[in-house]
PDB file of N, CA and C in Angstrom:
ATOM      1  N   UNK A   1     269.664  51.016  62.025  1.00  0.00           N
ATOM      2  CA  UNK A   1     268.887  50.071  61.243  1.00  0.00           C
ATOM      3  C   UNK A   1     269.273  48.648  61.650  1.00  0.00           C
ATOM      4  N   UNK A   2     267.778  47.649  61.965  1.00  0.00           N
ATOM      5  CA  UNK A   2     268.423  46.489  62.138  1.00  0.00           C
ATOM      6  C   UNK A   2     268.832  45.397  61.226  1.00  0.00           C
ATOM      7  N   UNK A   3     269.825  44.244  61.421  1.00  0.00           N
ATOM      8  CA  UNK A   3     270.385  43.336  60.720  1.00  0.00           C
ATOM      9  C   UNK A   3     269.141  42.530  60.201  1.00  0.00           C
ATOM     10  N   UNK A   4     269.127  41.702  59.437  1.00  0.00           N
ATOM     11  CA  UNK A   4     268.464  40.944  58.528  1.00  0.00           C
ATOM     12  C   UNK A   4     267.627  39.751  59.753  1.00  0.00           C
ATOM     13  N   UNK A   5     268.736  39.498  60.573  1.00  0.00           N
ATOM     14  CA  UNK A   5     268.495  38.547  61.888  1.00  0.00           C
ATOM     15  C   UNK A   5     267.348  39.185  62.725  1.00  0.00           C
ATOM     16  N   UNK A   6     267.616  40.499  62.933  1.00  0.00           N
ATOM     17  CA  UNK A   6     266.793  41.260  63.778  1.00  0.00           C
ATOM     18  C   UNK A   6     265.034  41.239  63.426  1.00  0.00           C
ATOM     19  N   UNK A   7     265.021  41.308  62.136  1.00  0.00           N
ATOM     20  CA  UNK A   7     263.873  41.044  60.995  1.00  0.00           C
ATOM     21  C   UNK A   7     263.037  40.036  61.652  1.00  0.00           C
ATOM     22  N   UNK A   8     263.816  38.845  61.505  1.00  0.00           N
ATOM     23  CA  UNK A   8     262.753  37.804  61.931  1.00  0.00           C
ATOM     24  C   UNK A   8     262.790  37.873  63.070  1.00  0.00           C
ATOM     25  N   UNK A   9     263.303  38.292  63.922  1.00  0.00           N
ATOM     26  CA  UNK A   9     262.736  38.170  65.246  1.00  0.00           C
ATOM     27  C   UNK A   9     261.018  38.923  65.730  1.00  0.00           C
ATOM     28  N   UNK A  10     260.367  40.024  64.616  1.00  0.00           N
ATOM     29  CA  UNK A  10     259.424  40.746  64.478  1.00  0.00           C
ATOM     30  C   UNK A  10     258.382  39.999  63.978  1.00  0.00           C
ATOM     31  N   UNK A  11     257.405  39.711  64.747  1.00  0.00           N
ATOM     32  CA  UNK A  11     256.471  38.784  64.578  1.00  0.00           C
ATOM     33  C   UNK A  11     254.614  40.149  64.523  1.00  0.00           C
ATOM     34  N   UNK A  12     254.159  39.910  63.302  1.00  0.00           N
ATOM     35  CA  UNK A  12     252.930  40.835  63.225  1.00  0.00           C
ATOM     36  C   UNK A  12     251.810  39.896  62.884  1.00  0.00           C
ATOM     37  N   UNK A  13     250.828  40.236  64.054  1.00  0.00           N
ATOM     38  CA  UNK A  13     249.958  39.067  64.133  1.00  0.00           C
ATOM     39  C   UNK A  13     248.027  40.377  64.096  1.00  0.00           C
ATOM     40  N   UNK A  14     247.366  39.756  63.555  1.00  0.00           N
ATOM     41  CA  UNK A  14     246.312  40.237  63.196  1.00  0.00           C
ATOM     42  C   UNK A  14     245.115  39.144  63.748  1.00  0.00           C
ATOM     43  N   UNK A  15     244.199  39.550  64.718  1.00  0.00           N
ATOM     44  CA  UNK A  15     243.223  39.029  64.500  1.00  0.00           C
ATOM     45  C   UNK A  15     241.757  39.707  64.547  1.00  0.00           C
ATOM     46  N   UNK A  16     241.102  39.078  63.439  1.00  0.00           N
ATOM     47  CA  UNK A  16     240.183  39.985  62.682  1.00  0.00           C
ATOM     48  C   UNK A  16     239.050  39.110  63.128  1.00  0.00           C
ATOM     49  N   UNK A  17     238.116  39.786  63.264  1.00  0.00           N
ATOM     50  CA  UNK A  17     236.251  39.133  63.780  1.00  0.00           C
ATOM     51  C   UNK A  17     236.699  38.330  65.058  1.00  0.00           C
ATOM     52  N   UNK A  18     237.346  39.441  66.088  1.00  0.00           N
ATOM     53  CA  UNK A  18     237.871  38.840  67.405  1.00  0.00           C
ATOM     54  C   UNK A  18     236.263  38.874  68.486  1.00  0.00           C
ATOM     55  N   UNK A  19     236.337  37.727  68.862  1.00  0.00           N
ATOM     56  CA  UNK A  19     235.030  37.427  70.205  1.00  0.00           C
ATOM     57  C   UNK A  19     235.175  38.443  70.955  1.00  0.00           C
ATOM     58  N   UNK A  20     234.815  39.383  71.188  1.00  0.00           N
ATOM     59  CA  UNK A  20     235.150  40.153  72.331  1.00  0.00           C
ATOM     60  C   UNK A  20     234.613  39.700  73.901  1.00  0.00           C
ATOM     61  N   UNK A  21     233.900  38.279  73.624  1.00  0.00           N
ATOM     62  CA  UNK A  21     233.600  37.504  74.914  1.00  0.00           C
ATOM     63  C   UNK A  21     234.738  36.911  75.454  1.00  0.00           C
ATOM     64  N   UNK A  22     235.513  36.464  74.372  1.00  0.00           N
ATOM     65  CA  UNK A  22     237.189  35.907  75.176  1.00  0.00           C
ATOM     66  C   UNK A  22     237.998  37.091  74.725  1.00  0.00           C
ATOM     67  N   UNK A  23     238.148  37.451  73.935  1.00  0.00           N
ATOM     68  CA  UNK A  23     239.131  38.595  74.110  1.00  0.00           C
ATOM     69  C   UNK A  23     238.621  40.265  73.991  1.00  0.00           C
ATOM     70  N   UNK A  24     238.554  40.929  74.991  1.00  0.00           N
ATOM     71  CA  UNK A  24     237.665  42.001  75.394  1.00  0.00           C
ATOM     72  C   UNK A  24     238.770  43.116  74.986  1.00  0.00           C
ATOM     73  N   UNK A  25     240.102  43.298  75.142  1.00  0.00           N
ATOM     74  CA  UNK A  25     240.941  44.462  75.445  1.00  0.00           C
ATOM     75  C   UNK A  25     242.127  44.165  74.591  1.00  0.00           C
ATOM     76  N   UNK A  26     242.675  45.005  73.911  1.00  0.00           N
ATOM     77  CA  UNK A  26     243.896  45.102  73.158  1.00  0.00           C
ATOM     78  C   UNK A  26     245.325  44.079  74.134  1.00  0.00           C
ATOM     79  N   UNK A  27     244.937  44.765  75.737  1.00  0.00           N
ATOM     80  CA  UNK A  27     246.376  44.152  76.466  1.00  0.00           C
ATOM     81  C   UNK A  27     246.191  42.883  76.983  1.00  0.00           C
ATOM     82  N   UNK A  28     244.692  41.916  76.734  1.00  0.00           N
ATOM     83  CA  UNK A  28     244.828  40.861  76.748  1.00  0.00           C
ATOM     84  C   UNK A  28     244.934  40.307  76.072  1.00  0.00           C
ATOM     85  N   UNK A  29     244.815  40.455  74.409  1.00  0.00           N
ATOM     86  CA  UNK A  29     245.345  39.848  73.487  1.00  0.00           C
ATOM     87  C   UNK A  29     246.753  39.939  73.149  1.00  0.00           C
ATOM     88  N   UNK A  30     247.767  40.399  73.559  1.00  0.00           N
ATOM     89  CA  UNK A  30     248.983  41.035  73.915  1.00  0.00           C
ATOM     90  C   UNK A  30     249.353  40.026  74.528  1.00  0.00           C
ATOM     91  N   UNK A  31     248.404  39.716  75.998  1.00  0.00           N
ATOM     92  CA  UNK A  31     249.225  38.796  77.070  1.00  0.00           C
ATOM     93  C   UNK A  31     249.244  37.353  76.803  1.00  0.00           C
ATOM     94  N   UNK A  32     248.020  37.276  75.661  1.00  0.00           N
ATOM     95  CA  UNK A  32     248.102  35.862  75.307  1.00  0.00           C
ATOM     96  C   UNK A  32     248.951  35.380  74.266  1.00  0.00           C
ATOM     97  N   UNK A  33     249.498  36.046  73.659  1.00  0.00           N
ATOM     98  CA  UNK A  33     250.671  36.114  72.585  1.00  0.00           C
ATOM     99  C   UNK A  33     251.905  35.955  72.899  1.00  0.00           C
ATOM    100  N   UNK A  34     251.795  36.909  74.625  1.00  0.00           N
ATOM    101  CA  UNK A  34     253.692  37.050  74.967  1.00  0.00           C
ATOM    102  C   UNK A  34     253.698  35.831  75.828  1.00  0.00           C
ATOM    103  N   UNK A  35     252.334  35.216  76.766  1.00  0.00           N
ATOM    104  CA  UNK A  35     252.287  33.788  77.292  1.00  0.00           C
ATOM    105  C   UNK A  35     252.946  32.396  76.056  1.00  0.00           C
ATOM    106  N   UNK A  36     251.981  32.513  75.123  1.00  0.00           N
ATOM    107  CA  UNK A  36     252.233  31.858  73.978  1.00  0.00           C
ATOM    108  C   UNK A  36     254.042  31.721  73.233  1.00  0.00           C
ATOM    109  N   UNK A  37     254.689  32.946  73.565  1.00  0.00           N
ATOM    110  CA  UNK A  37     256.199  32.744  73.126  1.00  0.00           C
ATOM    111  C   UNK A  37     256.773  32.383  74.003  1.00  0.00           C
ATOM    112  N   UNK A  38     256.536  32.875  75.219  1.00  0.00           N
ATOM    113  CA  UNK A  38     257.135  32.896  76.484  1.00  0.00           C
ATOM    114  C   UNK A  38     257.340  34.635  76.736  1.00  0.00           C
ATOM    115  N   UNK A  39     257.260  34.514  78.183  1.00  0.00           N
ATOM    116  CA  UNK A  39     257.495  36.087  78.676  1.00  0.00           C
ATOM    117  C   UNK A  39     258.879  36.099  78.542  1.00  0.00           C
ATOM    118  N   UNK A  40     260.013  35.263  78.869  1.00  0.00           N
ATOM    119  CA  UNK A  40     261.355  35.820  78.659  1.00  0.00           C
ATOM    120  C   UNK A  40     261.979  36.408  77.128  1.00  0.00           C
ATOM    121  N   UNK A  41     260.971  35.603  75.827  1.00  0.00           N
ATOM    122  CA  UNK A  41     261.568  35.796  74.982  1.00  0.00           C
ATOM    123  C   UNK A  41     260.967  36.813  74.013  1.00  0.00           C
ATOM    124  N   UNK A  42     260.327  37.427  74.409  1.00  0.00           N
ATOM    125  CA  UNK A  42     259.019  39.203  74.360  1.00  0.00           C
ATOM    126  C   UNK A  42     260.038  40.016  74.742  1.00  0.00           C
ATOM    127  N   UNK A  43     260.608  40.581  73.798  1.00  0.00           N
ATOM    128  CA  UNK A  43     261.460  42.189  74.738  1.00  0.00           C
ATOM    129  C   UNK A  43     260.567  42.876  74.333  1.00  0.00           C
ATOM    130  N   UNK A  44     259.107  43.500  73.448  1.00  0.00           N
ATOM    131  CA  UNK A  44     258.570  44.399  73.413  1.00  0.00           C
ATOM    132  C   UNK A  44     257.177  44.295  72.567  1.00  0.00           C
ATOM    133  N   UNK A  45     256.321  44.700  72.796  1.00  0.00           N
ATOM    134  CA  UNK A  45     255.015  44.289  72.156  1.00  0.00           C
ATOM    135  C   UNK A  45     254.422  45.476  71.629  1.00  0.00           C
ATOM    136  N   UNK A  46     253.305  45.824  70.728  1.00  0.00           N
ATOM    137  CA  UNK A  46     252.750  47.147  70.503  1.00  0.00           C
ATOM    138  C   UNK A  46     251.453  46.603  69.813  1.00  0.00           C
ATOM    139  N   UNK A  47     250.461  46.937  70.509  1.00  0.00           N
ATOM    140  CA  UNK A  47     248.979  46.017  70.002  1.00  0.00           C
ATOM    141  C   UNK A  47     247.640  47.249  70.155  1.00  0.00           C
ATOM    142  N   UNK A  48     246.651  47.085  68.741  1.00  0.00           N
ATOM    143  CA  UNK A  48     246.158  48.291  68.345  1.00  0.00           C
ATOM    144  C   UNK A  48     244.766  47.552  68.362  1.00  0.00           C
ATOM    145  N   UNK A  49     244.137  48.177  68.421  1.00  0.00           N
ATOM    146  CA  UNK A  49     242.517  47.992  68.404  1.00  0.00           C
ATOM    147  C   UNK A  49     241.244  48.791  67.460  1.00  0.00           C
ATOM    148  N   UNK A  50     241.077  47.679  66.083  1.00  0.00           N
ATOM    149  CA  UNK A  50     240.374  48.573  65.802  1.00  0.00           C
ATOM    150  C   UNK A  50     239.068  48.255  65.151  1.00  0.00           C
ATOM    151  N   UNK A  51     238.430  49.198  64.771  1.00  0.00           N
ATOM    152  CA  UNK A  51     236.913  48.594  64.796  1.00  0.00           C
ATOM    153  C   UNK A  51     236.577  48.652  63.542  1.00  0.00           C
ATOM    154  N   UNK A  52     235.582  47.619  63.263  1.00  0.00           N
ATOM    155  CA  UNK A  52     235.367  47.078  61.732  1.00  0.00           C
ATOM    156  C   UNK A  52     234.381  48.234  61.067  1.00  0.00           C
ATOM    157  N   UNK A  53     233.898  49.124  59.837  1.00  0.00           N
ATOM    158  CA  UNK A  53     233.272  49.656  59.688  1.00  0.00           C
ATOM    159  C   UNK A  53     231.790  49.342  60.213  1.00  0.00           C
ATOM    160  N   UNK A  54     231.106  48.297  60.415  1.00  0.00           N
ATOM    161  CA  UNK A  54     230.050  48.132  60.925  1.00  0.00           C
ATOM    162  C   UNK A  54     229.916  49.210  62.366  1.00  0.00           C
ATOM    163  N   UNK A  55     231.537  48.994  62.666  1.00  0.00           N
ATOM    164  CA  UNK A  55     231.244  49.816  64.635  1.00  0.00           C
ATOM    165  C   UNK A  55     231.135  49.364  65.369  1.00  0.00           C
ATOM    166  N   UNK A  56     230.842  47.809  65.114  1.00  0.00           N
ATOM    167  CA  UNK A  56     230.298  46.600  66.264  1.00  0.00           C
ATOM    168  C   UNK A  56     231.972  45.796  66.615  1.00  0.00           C
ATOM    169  N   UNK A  57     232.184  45.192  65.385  1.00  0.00           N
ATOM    170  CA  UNK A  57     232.699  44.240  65.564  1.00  0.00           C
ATOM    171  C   UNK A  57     234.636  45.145  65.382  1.00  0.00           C
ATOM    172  N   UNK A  58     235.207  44.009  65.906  1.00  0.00           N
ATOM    173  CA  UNK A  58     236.657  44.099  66.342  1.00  0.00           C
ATOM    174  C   UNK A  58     237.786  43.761  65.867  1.00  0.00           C
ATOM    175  N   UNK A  59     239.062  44.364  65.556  1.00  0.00           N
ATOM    176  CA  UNK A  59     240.335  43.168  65.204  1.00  0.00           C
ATOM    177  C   UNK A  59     241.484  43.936  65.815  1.00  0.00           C
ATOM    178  N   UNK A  60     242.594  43.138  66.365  1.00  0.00           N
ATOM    179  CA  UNK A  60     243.110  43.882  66.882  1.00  0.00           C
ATOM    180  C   UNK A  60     244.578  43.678  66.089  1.00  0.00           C
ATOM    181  N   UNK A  61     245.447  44.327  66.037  1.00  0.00           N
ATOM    182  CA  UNK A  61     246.825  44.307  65.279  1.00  0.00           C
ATOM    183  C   UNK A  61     247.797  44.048  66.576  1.00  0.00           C
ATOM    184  N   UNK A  62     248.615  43.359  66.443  1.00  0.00           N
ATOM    185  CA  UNK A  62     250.146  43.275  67.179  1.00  0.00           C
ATOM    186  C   UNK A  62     251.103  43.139  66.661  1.00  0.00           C
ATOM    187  N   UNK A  63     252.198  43.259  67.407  1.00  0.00           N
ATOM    188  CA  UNK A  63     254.053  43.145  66.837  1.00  0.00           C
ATOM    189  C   UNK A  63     254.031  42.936  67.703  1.00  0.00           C
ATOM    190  N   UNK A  64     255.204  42.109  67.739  1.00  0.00           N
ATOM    191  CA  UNK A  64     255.516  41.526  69.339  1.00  0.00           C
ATOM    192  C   UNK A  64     257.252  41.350  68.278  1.00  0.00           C
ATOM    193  N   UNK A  65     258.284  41.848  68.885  1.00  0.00           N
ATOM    194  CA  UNK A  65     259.601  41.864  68.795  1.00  0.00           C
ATOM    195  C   UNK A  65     260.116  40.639  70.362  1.00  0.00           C
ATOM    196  N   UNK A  66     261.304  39.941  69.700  1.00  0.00           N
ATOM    197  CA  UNK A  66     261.551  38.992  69.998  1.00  0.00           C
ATOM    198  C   UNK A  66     263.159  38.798  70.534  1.00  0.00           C
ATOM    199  N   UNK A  67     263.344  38.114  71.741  1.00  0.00           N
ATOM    200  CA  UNK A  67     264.900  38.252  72.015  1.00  0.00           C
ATOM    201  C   UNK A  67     265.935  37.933  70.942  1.00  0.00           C
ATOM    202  N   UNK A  68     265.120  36.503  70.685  1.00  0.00           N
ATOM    203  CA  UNK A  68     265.659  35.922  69.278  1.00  0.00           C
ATOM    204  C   UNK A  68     264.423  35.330  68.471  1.00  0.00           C
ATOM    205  N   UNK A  69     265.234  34.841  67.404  1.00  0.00           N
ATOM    206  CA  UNK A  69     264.399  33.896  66.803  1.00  0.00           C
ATOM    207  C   UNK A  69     263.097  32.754  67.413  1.00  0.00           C
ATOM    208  N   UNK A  70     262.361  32.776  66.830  1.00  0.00           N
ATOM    209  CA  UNK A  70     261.474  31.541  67.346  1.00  0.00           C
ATOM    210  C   UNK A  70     261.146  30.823  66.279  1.00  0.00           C
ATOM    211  N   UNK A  71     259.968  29.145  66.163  1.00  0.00           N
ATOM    212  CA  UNK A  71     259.753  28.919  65.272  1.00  0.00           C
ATOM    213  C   UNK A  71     258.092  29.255  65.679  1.00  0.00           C
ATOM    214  N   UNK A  72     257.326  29.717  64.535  1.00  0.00           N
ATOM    215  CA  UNK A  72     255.919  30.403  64.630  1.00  0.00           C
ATOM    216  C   UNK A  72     254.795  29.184  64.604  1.00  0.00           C
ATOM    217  N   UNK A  73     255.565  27.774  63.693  1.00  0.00           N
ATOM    218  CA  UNK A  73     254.461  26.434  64.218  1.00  0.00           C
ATOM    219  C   UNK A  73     254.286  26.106  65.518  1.00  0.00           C
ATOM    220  N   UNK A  74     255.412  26.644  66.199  1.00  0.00           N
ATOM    221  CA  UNK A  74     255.294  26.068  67.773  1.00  0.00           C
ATOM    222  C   UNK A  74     253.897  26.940  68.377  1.00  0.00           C
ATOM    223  N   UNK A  75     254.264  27.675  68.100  1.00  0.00           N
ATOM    224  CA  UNK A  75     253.194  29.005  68.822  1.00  0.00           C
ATOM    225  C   UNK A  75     251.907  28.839  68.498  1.00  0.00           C
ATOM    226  N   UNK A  76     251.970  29.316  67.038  1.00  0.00           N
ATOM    227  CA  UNK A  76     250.596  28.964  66.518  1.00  0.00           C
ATOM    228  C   UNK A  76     249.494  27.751  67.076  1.00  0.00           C
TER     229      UNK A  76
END
């Protein structure tokens, strides 16, 4: 089990009524997230894709676990 520290390093990011004109695929919304922290400080990502009851439209879920800490205004 991890420490309290370990916690925040776990970042869960949701985006819901995603363009699928800029973001088409689960692993590019992934890459723009681990660009966005930096690739060194991403030890592991896990990003889901799923579809709105309509059937049309999109949102995709991520975690992105972290070497360390970050601050999330920077990113955002």
């Amino acid at each position: 089990m991890g420490t309290c520290s370990d916690q925040r390093s776990v970042y869960l990011i949701t985006y819901s009524h995603s363009d699928l004109e800029i973001v088409n695929s689960r692993e590019q919304f992934a890459e723009i997230w681990v660009k966005a922290f930096g690739e060194q400080l991403v030890r592991q990502w896990a990003c889901s894709c799923e579809k709105h009851q309509d059937g049309i439209n999109v949102h995709y879920h991520l975690a992105l676990k972290l070497t360390r800490k970050a601050r999330w205004k920077a990113v955002r």
